[in-house]
N, C-alpha and C. Protein backbone atom coordinates (compact mmCIF):
# COMPACT_ATOMS: atom_id res chain seq x y z
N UNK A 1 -16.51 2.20 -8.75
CA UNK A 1 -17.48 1.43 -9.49
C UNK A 1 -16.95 0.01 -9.71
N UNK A 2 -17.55 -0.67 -9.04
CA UNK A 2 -17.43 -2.16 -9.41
C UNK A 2 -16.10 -2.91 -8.58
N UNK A 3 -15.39 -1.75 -7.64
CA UNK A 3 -14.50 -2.19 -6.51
C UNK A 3 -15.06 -3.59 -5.58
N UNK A 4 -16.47 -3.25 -5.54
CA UNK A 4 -16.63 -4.40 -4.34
C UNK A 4 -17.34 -3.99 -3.24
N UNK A 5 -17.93 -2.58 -3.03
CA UNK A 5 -18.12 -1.66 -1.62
C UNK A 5 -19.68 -2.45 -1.32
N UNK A 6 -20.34 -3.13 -1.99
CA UNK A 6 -21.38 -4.01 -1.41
C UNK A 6 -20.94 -5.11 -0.85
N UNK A 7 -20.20 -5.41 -1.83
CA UNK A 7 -19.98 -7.32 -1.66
C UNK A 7 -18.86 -6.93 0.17
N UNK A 8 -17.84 -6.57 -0.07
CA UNK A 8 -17.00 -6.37 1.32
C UNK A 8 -18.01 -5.61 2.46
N UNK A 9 -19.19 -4.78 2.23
CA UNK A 9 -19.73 -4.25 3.38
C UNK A 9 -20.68 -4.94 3.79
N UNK A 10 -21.62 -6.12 3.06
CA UNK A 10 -21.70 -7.08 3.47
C UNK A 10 -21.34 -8.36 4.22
N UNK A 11 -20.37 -8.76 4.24
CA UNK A 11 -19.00 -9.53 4.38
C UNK A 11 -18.71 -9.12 5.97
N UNK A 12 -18.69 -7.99 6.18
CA UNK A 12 -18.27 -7.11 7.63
C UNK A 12 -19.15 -7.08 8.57
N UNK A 13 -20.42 -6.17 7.74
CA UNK A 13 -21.86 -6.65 8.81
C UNK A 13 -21.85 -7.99 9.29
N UNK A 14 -21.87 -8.60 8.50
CA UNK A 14 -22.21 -10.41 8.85
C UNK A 14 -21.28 -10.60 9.62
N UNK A 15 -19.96 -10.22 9.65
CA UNK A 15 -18.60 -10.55 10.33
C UNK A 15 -18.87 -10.04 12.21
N UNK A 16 -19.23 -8.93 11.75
CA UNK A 16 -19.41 -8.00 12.82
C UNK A 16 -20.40 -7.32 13.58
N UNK A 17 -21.81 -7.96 13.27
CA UNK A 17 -23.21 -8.07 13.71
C UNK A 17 -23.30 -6.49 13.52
N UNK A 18 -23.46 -6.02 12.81
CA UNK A 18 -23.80 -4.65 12.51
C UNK A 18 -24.83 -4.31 11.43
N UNK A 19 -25.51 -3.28 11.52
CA UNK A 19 -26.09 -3.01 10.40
C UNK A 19 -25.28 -2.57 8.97
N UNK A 20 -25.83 -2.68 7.61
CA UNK A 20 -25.38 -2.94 6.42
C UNK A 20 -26.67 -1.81 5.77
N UNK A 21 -26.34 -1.00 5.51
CA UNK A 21 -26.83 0.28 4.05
C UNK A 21 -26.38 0.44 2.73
N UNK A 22 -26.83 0.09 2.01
CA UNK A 22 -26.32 0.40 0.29
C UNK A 22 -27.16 1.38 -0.02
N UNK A 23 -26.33 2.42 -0.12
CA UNK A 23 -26.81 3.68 -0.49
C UNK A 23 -27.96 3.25 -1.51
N UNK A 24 -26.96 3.22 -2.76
CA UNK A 24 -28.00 2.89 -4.12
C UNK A 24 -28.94 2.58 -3.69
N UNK A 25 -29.28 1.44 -2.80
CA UNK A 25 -30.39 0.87 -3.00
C UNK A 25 -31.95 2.13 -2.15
N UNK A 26 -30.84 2.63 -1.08
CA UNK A 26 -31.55 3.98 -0.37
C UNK A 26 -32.22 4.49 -1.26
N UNK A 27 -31.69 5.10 -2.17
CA UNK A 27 -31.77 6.03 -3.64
C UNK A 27 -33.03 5.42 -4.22
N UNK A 28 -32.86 4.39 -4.47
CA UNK A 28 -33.41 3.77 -5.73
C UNK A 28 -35.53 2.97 -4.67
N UNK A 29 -35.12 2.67 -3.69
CA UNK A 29 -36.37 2.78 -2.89
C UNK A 29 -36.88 3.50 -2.50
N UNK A 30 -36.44 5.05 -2.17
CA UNK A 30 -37.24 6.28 -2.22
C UNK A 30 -37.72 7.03 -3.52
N UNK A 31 -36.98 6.39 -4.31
CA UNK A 31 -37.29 6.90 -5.84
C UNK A 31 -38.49 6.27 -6.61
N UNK A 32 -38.40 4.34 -6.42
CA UNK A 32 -38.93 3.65 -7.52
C UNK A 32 -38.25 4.07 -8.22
N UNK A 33 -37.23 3.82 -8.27
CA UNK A 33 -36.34 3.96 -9.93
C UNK A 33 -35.36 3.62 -9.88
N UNK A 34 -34.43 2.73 -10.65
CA UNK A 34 -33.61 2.39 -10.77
C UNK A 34 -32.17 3.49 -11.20
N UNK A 35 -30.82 3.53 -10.56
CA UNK A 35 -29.91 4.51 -10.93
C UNK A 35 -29.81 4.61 -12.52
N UNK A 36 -29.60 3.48 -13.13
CA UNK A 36 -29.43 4.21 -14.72
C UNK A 36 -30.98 4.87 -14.81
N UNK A 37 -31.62 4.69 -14.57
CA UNK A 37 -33.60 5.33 -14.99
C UNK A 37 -33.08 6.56 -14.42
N UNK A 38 -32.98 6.82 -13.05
CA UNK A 38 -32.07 8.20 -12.45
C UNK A 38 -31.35 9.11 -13.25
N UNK A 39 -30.28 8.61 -13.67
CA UNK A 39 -29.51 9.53 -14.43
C UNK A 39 -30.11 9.42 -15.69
N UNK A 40 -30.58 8.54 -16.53
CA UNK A 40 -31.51 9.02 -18.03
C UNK A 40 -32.85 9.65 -17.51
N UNK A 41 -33.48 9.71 -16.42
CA UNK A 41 -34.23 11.15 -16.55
C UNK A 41 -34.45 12.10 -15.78
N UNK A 42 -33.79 11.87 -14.99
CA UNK A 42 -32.94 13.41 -14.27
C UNK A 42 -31.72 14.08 -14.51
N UNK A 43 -30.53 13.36 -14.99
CA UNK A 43 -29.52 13.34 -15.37
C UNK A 43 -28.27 13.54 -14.05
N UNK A 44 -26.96 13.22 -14.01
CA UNK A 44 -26.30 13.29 -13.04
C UNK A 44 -25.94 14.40 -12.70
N UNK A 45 -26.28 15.81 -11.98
CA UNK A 45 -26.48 16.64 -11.22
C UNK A 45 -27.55 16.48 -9.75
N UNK A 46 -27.92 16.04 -11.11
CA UNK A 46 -29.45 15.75 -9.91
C UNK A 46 -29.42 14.64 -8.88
N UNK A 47 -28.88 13.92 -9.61
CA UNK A 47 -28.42 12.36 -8.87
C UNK A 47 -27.59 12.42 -7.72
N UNK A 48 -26.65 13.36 -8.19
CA UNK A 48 -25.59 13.72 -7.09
C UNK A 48 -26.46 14.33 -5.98
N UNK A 49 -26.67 15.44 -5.95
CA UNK A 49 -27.26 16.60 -5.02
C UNK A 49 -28.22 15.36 -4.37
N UNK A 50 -29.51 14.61 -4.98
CA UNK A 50 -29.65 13.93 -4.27
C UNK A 50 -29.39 12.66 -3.63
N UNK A 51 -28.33 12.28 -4.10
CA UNK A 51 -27.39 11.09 -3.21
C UNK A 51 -26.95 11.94 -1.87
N UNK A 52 -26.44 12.93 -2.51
CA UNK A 52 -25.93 13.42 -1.05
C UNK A 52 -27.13 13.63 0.16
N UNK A 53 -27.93 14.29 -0.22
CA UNK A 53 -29.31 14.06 0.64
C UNK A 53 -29.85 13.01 1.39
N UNK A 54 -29.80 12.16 0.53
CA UNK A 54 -30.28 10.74 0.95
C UNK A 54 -28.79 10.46 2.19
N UNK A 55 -27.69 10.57 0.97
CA UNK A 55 -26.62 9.62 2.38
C UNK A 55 -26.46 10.84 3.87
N UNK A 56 -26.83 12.43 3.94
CA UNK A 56 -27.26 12.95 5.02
C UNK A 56 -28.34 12.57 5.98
N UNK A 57 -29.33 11.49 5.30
CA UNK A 57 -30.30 11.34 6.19
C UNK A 57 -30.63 10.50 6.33
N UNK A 58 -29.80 9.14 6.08
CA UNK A 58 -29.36 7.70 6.72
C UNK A 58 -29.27 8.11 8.48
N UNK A 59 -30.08 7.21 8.75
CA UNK A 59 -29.90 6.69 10.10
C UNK A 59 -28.99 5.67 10.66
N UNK A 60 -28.08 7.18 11.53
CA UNK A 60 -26.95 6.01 11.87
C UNK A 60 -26.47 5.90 13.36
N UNK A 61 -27.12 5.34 13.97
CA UNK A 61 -27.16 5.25 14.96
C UNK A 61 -26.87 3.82 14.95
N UNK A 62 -25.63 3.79 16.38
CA UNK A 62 -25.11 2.88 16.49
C UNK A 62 -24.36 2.18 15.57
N UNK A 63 -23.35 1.06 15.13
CA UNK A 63 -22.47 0.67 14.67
C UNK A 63 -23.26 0.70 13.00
N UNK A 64 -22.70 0.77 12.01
CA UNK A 64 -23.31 0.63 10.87
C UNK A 64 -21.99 0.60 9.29
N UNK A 65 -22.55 -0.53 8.44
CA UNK A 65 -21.68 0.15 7.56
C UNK A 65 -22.34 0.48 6.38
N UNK A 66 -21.87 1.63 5.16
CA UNK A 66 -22.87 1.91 4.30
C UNK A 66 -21.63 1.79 3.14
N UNK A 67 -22.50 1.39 2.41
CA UNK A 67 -21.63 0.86 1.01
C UNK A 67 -22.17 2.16 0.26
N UNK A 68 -21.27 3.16 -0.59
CA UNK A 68 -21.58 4.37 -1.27
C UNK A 68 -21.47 3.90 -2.69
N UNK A 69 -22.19 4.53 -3.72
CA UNK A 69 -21.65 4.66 -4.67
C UNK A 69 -20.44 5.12 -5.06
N UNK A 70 -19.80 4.52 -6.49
CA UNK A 70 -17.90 5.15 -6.59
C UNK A 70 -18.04 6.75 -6.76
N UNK A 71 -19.05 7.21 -7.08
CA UNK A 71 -18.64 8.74 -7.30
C UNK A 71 -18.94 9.71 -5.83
N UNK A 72 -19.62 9.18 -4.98
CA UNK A 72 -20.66 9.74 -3.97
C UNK A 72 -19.58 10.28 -3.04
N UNK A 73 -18.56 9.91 -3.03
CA UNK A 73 -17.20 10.85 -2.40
C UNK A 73 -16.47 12.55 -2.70
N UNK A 74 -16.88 12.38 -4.23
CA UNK A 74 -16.87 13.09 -5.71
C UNK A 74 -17.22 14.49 -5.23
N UNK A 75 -18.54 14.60 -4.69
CA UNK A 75 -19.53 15.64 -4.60
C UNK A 75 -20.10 16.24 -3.34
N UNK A 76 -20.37 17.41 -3.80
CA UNK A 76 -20.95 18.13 -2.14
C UNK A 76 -20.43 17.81 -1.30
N UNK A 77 -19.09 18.05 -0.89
CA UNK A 77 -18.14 17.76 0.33
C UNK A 77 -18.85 16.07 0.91
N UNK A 78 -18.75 15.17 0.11
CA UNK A 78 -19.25 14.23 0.72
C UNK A 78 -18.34 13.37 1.51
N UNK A 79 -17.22 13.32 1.21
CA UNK A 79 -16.04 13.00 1.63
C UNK A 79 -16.00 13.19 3.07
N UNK A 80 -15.60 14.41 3.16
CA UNK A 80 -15.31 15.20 4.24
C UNK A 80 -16.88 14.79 5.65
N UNK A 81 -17.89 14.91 4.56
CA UNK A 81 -19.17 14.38 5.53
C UNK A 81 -18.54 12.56 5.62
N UNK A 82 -18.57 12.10 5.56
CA UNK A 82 -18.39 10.65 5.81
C UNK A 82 -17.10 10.62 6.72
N UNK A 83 -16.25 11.45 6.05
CA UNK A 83 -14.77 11.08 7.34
C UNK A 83 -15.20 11.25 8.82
N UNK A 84 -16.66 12.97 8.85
CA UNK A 84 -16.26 13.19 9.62
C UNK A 84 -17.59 12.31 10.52
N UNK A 85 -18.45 11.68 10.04
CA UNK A 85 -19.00 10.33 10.89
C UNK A 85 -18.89 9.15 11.14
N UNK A 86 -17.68 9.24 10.61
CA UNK A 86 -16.90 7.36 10.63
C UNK A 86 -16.01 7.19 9.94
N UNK A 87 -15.68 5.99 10.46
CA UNK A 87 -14.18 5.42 9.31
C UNK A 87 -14.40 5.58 8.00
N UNK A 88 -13.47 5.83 6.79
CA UNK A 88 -14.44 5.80 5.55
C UNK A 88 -13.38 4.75 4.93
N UNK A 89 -13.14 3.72 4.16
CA UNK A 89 -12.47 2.93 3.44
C UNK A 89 -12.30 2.87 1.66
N UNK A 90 -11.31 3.22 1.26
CA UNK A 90 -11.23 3.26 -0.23
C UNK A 90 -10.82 1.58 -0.19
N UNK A 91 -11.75 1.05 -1.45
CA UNK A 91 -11.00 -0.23 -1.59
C UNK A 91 -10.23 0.21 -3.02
N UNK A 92 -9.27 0.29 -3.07
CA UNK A 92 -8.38 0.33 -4.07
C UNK A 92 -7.98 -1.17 -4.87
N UNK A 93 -8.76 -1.40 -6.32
CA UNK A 93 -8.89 -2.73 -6.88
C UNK A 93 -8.27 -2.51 -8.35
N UNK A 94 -7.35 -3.29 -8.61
CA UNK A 94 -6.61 -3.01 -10.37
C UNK A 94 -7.94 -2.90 -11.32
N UNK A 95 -7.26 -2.24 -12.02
CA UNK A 95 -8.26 -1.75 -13.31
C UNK A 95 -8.49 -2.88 -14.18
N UNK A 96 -7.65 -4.21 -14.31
CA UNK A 96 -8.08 -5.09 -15.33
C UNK A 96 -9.16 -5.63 -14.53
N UNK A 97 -9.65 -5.87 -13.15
CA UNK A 97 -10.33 -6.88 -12.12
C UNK A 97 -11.52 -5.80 -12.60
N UNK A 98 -11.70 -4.55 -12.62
CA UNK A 98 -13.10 -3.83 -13.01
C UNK A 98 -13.44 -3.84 -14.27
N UNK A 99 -12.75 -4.08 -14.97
CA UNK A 99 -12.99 -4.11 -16.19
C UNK A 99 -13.46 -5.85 -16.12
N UNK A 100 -13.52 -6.69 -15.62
CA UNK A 100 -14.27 -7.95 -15.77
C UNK A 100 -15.18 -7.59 -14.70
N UNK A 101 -15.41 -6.84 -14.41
CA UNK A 101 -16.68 -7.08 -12.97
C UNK A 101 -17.51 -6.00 -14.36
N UNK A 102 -17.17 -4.48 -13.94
CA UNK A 102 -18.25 -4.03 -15.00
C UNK A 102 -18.81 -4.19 -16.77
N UNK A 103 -17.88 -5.45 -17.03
CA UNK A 103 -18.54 -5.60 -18.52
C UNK A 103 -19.38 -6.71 -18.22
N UNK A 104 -19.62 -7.00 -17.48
CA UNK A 104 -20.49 -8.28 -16.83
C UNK A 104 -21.84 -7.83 -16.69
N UNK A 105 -22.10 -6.25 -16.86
CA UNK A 105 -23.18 -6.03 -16.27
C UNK A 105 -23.36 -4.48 -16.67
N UNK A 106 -23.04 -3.76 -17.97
CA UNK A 106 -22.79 -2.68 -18.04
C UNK A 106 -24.20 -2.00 -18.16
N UNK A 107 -25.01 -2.07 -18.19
CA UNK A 107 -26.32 -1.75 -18.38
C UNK A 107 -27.00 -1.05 -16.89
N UNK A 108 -26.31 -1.87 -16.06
CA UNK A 108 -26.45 -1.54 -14.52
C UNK A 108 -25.42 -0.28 -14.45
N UNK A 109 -24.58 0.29 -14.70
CA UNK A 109 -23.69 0.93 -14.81
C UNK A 109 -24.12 2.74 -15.67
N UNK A 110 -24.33 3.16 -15.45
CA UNK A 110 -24.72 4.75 -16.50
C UNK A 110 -23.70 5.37 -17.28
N UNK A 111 -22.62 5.28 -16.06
CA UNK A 111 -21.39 6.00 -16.80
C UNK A 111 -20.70 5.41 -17.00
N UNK A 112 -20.29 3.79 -17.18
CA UNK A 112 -19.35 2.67 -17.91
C UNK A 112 -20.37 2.63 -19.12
N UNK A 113 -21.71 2.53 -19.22
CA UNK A 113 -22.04 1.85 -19.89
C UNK A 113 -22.26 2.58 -21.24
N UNK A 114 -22.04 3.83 -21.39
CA UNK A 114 -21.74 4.96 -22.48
C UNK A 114 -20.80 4.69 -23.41
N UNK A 115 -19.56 4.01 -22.62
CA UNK A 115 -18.06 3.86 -23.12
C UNK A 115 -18.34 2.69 -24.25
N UNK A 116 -16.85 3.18 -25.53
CA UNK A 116 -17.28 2.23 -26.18
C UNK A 116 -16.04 0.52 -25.51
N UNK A 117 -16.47 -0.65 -25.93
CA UNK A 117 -15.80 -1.43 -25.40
C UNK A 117 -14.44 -1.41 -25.83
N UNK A 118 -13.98 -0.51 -26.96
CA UNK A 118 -12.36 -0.62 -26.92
C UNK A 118 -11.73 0.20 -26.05
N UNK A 119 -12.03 1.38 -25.58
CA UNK A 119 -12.30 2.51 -25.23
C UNK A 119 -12.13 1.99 -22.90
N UNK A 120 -12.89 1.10 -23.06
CA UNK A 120 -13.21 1.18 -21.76
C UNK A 120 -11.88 0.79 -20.50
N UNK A 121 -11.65 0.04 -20.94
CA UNK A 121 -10.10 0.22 -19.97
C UNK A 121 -9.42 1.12 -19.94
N UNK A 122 -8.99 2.29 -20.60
CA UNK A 122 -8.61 3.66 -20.63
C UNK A 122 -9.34 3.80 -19.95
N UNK A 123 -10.72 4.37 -20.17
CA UNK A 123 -11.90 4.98 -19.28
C UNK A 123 -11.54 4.48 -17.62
N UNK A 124 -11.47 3.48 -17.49
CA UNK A 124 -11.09 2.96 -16.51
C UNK A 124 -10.06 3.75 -15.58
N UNK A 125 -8.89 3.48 -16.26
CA UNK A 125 -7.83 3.92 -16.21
C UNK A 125 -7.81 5.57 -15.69
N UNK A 126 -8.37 6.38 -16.77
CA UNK A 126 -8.33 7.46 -16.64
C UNK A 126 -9.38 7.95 -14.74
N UNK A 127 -10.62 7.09 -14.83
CA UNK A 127 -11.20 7.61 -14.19
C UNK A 127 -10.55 7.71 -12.61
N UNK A 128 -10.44 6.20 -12.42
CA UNK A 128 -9.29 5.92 -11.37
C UNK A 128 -8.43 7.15 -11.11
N UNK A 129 -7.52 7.61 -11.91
CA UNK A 129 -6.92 8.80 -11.78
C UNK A 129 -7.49 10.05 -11.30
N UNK A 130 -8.25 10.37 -12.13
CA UNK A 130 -9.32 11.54 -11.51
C UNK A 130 -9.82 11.78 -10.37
N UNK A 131 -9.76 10.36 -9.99
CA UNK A 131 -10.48 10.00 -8.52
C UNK A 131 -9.71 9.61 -7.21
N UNK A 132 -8.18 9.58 -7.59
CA UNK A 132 -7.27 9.12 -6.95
C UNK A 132 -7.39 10.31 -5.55
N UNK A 133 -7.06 11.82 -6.19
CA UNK A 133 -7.41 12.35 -4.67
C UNK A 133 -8.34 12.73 -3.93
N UNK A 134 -9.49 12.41 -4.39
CA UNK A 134 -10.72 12.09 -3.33
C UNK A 134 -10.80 10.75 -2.26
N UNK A 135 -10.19 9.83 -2.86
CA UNK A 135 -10.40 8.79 -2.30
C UNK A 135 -9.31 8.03 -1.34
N UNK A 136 -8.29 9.06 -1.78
CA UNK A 136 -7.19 8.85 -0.56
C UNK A 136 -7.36 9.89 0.53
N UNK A 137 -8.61 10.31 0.63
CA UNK A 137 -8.94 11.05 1.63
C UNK A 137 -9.59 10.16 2.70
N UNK A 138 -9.53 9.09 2.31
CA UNK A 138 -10.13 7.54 3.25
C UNK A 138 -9.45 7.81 4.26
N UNK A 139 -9.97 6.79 5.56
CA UNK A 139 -9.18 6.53 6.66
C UNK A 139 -8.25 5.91 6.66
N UNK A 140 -9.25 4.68 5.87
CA UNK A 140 -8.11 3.29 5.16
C UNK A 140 -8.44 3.44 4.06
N UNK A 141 -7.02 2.73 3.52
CA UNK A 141 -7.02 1.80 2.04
C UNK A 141 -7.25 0.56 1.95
N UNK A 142 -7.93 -0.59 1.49
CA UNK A 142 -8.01 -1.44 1.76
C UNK A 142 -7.69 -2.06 -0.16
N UNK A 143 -6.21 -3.27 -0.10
CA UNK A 143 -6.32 -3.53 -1.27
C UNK A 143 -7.44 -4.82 -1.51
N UNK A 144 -8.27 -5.42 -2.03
CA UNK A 144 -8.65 -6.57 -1.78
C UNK A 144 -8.07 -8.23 -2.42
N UNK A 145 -6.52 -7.99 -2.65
CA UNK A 145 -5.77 -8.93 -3.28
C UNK A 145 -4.80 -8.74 -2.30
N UNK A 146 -4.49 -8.15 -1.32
CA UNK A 146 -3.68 -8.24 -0.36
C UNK A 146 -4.15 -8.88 1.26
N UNK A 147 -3.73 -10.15 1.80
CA UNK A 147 -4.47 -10.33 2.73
C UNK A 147 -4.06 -10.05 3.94
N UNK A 148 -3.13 -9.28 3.96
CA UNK A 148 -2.40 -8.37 4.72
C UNK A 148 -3.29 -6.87 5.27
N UNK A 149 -3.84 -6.64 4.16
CA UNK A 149 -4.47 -5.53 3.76
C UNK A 149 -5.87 -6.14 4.60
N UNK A 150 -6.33 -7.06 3.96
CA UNK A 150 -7.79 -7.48 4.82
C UNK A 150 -7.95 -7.24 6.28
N UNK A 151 -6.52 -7.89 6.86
CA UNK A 151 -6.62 -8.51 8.55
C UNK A 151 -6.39 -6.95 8.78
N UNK A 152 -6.10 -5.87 8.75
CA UNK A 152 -5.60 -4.58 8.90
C UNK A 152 -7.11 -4.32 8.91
N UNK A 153 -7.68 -4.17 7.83
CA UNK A 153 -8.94 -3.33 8.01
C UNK A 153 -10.07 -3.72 9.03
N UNK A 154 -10.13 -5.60 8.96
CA UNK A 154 -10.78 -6.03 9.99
C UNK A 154 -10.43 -5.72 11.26
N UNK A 155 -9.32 -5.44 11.66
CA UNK A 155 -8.74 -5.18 12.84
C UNK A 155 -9.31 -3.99 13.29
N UNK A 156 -9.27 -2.94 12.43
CA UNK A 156 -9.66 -1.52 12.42
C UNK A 156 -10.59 -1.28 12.80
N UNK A 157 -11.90 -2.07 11.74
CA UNK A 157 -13.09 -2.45 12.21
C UNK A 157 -13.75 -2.78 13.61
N UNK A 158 -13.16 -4.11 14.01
CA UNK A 158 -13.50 -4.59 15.00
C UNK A 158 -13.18 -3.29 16.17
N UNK A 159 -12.37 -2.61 16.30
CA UNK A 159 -11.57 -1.75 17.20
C UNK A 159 -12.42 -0.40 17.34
N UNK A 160 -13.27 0.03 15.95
CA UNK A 160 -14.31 0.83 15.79
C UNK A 160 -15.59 0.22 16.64
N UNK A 161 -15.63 -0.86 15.87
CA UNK A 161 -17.39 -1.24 16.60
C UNK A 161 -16.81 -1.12 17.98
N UNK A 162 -16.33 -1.89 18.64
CA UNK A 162 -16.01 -2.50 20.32
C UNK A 162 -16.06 -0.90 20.82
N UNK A 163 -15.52 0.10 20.30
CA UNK A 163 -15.24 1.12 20.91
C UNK A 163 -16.46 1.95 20.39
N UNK A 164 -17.48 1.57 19.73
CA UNK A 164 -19.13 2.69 19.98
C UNK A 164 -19.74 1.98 21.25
């Protein structure tokens, strides 16, 4: 949540003439509804089961990249579905850098935006953890303060597309 998986999968398409999918937004145009409206009136079970649905029946044909939600790895072997149709990339981003991206906008957010604000960097903290071994189930890691880390993933990239 609030890593960056739009802003960098944007960034790549454009880089790399490919198509660009944001899940959420998948979600949220077959719905008319916005994700917090989602989870306040369906609640997150439901959200999940159908994220996963939705990201099963993305059309992906030919080169593509899809920006997931942070939990959408989380659930219904989704992981394992994404490794096994493409590269999958954890961007791994410090917890103080999310904690200024999601208080910027917590309303957009369902499950930051519960937390109380003293509270939320723990939350942070903690969640990160929780989530640590799902998400090192990536292909890559990508840090986005390392630019070492960048030219690696672009490399990767480029080496994916050229080779569909």
């Amino acid at each position: 949540m609030g890593a960056g998986k739009t802003y960098w999968g944007r960034i790549w398409s454009n880089q790399f003439g490919v198509s660009f999918i944001d899940l959420d937004e998948q979600i949220e145009k077959r719905t008319g509804r916005s994700i917090p409206q989602l989870f306040a009136e369906k609640g997150e079970p439901w959200f999940r089961l159908f994220e996963a649905e939705i990201l099963r029946s993305l059309e992906l044909q030919g080169p593509v990249i899809v920006a997931c939600g942070g939990g959408t790895p989380l659930y219904h072997d989704n992981i394992d579905w994404m490794n096994e149709h493409g590269i999958t990339i954890y961007i791994r981003e410090d917890s103080v850098r999310l904690l200024e991206r999601l208080s910027d906008n917590p309303q957009k957010r369902p499950l930051f935006e519960q937390v109380a604000p003293a509270d939320q960097q723990q939350w942070i903290e903690e969640s990160m953890r929780q989530r640590e071994s799902c998400y090192a189930q990536a292909s890559l890691v990508f840090n986005p303060a390392d630019r070492a880390s960048q030219a690696i993933i672009e490399s990767k990239l480029q080496q994916s597309f050229t080779n569909e």
